[in-house]
C-alpha atoms as a PDB file:
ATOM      1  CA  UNK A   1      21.715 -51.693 -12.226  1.00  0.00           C
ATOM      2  CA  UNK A   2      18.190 -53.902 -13.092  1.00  0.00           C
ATOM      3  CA  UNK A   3      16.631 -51.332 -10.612  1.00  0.00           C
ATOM      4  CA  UNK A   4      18.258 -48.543 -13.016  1.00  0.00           C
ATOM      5  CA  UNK A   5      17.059 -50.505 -16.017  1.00  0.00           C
ATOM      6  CA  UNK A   6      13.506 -51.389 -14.842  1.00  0.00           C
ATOM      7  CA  UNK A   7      13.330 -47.575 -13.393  1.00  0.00           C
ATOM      8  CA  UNK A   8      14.064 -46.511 -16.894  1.00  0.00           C
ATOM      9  CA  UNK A   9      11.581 -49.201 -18.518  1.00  0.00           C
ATOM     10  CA  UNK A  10       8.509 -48.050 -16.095  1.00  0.00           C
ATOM     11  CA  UNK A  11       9.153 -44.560 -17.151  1.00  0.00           C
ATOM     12  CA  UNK A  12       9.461 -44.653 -20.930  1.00  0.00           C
ATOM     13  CA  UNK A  13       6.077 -47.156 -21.050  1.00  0.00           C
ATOM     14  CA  UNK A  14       4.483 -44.482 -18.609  1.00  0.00           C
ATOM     15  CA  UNK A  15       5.358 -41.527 -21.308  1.00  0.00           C
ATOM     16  CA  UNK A  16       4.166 -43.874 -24.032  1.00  0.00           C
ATOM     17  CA  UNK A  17       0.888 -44.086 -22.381  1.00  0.00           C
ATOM     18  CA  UNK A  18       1.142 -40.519 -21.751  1.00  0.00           C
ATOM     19  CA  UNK A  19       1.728 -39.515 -25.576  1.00  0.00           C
ATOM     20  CA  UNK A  20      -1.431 -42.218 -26.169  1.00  0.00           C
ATOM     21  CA  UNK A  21      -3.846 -39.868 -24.727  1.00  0.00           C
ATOM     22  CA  UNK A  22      -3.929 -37.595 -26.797  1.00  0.00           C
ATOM     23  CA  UNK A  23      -5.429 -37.215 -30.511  1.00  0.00           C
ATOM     24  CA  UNK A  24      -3.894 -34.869 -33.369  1.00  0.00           C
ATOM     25  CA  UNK A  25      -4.894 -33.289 -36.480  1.00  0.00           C
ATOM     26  CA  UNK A  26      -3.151 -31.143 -39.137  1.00  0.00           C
ATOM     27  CA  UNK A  27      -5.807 -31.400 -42.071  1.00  0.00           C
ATOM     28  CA  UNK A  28      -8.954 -30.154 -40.004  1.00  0.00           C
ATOM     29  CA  UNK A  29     -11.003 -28.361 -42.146  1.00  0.00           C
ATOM     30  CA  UNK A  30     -13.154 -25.389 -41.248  1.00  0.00           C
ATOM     31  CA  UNK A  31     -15.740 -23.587 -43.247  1.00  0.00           C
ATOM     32  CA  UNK A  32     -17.413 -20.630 -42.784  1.00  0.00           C
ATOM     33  CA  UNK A  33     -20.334 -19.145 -44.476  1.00  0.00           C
ATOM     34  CA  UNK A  34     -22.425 -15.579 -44.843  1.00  0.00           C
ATOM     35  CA  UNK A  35     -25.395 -14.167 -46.773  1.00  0.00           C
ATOM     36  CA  UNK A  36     -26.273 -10.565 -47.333  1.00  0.00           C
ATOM     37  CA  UNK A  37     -28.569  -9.135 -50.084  1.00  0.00           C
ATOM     38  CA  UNK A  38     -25.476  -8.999 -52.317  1.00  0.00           C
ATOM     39  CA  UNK A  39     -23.952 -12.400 -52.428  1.00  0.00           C
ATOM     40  CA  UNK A  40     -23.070 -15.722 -50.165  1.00  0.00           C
ATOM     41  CA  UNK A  41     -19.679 -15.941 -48.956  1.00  0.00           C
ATOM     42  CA  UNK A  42     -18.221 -19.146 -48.227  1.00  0.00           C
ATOM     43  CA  UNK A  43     -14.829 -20.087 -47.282  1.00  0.00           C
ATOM     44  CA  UNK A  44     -12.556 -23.309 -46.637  1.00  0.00           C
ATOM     45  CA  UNK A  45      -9.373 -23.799 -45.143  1.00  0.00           C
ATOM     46  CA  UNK A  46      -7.541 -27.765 -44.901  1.00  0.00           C
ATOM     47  CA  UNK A  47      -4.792 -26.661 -42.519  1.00  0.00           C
ATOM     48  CA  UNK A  48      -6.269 -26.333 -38.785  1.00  0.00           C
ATOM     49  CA  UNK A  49      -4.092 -28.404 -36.310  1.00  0.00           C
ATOM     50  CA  UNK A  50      -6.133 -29.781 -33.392  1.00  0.00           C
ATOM     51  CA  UNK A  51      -5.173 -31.884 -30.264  1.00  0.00           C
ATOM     52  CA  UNK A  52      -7.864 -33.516 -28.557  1.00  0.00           C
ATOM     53  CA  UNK A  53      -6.760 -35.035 -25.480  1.00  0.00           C
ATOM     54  CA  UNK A  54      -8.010 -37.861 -23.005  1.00  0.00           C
ATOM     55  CA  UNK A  55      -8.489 -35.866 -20.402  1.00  0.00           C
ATOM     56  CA  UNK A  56     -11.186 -33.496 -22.411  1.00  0.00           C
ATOM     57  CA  UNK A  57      -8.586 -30.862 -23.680  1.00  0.00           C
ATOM     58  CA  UNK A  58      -9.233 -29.584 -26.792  1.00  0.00           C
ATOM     59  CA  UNK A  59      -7.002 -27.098 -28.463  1.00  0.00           C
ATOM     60  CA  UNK A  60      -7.580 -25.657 -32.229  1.00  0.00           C
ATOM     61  CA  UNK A  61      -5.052 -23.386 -34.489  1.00  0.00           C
ATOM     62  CA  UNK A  62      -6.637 -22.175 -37.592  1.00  0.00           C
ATOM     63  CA  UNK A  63      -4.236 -20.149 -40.060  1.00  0.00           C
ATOM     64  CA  UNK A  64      -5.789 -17.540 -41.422  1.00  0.00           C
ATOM     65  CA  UNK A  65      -4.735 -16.988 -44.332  1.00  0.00           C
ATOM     66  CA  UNK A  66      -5.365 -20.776 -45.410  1.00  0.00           C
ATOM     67  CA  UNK A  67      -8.394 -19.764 -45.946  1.00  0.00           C
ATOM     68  CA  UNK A  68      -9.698 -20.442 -49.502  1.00  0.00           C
ATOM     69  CA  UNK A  69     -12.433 -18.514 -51.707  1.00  0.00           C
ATOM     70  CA  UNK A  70     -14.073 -18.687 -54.725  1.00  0.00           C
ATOM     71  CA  UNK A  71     -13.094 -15.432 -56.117  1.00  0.00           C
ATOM     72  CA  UNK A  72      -9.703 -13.714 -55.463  1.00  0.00           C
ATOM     73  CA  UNK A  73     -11.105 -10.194 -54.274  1.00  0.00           C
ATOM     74  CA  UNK A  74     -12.924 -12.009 -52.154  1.00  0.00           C
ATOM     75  CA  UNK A  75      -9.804 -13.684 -50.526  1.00  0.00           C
ATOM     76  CA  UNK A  76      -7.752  -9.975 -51.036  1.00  0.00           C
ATOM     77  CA  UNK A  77     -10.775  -7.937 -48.681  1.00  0.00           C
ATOM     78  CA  UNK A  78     -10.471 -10.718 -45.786  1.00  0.00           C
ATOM     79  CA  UNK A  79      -6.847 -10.592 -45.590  1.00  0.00           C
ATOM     80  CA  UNK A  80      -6.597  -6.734 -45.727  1.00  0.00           C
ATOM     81  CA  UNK A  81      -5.828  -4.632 -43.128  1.00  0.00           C
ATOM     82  CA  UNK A  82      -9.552  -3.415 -43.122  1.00  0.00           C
ATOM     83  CA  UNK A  83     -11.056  -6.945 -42.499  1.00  0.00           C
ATOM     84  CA  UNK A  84      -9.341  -9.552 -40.668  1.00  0.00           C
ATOM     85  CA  UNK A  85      -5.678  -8.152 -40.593  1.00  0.00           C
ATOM     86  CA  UNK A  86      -4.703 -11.643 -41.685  1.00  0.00           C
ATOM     87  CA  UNK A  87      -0.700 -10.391 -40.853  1.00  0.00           C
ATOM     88  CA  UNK A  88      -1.258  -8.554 -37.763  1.00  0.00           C
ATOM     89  CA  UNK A  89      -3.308 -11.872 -36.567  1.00  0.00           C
ATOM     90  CA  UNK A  90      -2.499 -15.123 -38.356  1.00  0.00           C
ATOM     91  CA  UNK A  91      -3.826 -17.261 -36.169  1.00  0.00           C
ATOM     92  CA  UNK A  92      -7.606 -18.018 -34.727  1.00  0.00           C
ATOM     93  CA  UNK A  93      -7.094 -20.264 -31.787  1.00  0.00           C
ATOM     94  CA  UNK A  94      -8.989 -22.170 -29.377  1.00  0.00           C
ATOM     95  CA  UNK A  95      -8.476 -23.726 -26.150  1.00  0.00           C
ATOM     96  CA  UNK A  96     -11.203 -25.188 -24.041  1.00  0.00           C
ATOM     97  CA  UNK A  97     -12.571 -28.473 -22.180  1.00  0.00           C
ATOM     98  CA  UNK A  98     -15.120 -31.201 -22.186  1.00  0.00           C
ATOM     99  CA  UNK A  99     -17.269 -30.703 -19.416  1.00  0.00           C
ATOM    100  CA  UNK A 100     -18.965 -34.196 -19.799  1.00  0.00           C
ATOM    101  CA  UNK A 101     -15.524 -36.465 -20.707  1.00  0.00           C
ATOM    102  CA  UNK A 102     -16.914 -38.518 -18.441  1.00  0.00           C
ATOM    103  CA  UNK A 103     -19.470 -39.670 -20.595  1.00  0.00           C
ATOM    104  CA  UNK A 104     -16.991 -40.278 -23.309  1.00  0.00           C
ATOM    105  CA  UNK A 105     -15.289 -43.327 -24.358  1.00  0.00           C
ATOM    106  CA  UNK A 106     -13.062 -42.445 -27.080  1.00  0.00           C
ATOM    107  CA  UNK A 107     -11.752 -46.141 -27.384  1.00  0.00           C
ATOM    108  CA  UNK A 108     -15.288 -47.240 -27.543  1.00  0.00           C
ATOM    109  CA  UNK A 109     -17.279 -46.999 -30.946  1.00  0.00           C
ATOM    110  CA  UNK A 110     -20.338 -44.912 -30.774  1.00  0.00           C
ATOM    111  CA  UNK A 111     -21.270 -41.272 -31.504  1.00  0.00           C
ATOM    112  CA  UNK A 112     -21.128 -38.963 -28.608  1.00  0.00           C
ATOM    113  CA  UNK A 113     -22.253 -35.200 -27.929  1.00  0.00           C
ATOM    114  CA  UNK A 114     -19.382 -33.568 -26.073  1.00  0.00           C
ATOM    115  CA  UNK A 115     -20.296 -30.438 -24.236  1.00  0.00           C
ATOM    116  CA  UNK A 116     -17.477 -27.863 -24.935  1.00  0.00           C
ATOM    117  CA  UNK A 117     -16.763 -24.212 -23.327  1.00  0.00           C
ATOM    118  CA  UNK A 118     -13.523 -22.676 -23.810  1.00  0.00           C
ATOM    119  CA  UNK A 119     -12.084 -19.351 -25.235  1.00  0.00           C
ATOM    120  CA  UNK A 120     -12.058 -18.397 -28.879  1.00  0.00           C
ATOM    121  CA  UNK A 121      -9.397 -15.718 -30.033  1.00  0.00           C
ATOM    122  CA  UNK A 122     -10.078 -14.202 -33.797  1.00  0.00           C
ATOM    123  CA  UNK A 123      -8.370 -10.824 -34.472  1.00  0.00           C
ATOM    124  CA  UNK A 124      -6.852 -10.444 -30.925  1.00  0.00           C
ATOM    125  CA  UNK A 125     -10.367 -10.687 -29.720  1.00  0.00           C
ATOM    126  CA  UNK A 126     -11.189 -13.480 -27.076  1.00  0.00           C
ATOM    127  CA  UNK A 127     -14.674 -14.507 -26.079  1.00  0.00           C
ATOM    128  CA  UNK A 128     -15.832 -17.601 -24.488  1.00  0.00           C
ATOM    129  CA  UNK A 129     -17.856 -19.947 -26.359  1.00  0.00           C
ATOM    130  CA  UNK A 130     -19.928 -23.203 -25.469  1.00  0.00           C
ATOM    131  CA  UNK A 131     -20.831 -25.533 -28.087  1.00  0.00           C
ATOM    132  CA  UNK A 132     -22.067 -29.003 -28.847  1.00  0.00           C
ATOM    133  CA  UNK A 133     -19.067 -31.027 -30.356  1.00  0.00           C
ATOM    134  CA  UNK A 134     -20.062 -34.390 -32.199  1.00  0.00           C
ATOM    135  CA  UNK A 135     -17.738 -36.979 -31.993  1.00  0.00           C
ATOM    136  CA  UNK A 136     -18.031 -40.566 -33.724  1.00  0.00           C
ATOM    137  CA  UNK A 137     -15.675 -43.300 -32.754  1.00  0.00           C
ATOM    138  CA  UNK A 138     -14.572 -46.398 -35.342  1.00  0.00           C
ATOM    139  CA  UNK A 139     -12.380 -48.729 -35.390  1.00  0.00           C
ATOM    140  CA  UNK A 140     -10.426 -46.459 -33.502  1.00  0.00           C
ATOM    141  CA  UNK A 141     -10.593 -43.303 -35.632  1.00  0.00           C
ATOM    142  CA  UNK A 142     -12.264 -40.519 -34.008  1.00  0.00           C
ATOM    143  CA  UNK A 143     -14.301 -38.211 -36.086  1.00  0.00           C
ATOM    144  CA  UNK A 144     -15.301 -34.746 -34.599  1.00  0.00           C
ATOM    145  CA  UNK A 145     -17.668 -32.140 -36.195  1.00  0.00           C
ATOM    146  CA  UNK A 146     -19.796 -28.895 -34.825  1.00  0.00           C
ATOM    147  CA  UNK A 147     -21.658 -26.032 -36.510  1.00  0.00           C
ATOM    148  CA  UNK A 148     -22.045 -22.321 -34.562  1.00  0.00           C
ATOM    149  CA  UNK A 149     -22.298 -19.084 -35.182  1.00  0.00           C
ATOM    150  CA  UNK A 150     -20.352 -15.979 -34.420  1.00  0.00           C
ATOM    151  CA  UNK A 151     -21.160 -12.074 -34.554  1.00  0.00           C
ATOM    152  CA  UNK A 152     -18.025 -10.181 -36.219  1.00  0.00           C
ATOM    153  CA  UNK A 153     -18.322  -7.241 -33.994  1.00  0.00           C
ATOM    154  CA  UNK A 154     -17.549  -9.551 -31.116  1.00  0.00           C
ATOM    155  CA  UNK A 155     -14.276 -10.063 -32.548  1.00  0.00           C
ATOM    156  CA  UNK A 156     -13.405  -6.892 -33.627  1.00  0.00           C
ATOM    157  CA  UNK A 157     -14.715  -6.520 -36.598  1.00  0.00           C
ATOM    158  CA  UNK A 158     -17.608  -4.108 -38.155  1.00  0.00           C
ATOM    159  CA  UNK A 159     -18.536  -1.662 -40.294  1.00  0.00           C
ATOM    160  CA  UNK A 160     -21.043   0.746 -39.473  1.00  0.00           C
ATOM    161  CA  UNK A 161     -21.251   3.054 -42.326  1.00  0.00           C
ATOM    162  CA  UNK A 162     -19.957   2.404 -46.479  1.00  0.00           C
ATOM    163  CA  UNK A 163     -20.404  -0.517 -48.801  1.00  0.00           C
ATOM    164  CA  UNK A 164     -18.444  -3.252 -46.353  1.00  0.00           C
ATOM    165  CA  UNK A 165     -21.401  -2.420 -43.905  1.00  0.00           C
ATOM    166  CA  UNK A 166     -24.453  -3.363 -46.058  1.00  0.00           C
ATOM    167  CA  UNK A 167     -22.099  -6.658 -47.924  1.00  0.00           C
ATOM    168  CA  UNK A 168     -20.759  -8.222 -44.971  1.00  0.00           C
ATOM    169  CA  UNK A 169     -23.049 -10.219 -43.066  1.00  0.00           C
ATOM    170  CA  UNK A 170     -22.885  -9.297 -39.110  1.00  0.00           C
ATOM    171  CA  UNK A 171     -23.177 -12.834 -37.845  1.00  0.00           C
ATOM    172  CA  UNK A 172     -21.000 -15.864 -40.005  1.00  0.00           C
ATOM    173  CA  UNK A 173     -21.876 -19.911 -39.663  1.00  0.00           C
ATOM    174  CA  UNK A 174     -18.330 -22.126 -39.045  1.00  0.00           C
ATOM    175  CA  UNK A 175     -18.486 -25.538 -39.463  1.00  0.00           C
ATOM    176  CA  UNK A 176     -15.780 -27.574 -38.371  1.00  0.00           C
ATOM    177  CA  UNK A 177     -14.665 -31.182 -39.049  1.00  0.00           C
ATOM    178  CA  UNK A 178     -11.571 -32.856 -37.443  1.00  0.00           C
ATOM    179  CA  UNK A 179     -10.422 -36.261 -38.341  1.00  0.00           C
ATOM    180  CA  UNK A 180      -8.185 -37.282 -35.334  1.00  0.00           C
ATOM    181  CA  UNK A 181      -5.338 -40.001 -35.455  1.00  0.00           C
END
């Protein structure tokens, strides 16, 4: 019976170091922005969840239509069917690695630069990316951030002829920050 107990004990600490290892977020924000001759567009959205795990995992799910503009026909043209299909595809979603975890001591404070490549899915379109991911570490809070840019067409989305193709900027800057817990 103790070898029952302490069986029992060695495996519920083990899961506990387990669930340790990994880092989550449900108020990432993500904002992306575009120019063309006719105006800027910029967009934010406070509801991308985000696990970050010890062993360099790192998984994003952006709802799409969290997103948040300045002017409602704005909002109305990405969602439609024409754009981004926001209810055909309501989720953007990454999954990719670390390559350089190694180098990373996210119980250590410091700033980092974390090599990332993984897969990037927007409008049922996946495409691998590989970006720099910035990661500070205090007092046990880790703070991620990145900037890169992405062409539409490579997700699906373009316009070669009418109005959307001369207002909608081909290529659009995300920024990302992640506060992890």
């Amino acid at each position: 019976m103790k070898n029952l107990c302490l069986s029992l004990c060695v495996c519920l600490l083990s899961f506990g170091a387990i669930a340790q290892s990994k880092l989550t977020t449900s108020t990432g924000h993500i904002k992306f922005f575009s120019s063309t001759v006719a105006e800027d567009i910029e967009a934010n959205n406070y509801k991308v969840l985000s696990t970050l795990s010890s062993d360099g995992t790192l998984v994003f799910s952006v709802p799409m239509q969290s997103f948040e503009f300045d002017k409602a026909l704005m909002q109305k043209h990405y969602n439609s069917k024409k754009f981004l299909d926001t209810k055909q595809f309501p989720k953007a979603k990454f999954k990719g690695n670390i390559s350089n975890i190694d180098d990373i001591d996210l119980t250590k404070d410091g700033t980092y630069t974390a090599k990332v490549t993984g897969a990037l899915t927007i409008h049922g379109e996946t495409n691998s990316v590989e970006e720099d991911l910035h990661l500070k570490v205090n007092a046990g809070q880790v703070m991620a951030t990145t900037e890169f840019t992405i062409v539409l067409a490579d997700y699906g989305v373009a316009f070669k002829d009418g109005k959307p193709s001369t207002n909608i900027a081909k290529e659009i800057k995300i920024t990302a920050t992640l506060d992890y817990k």
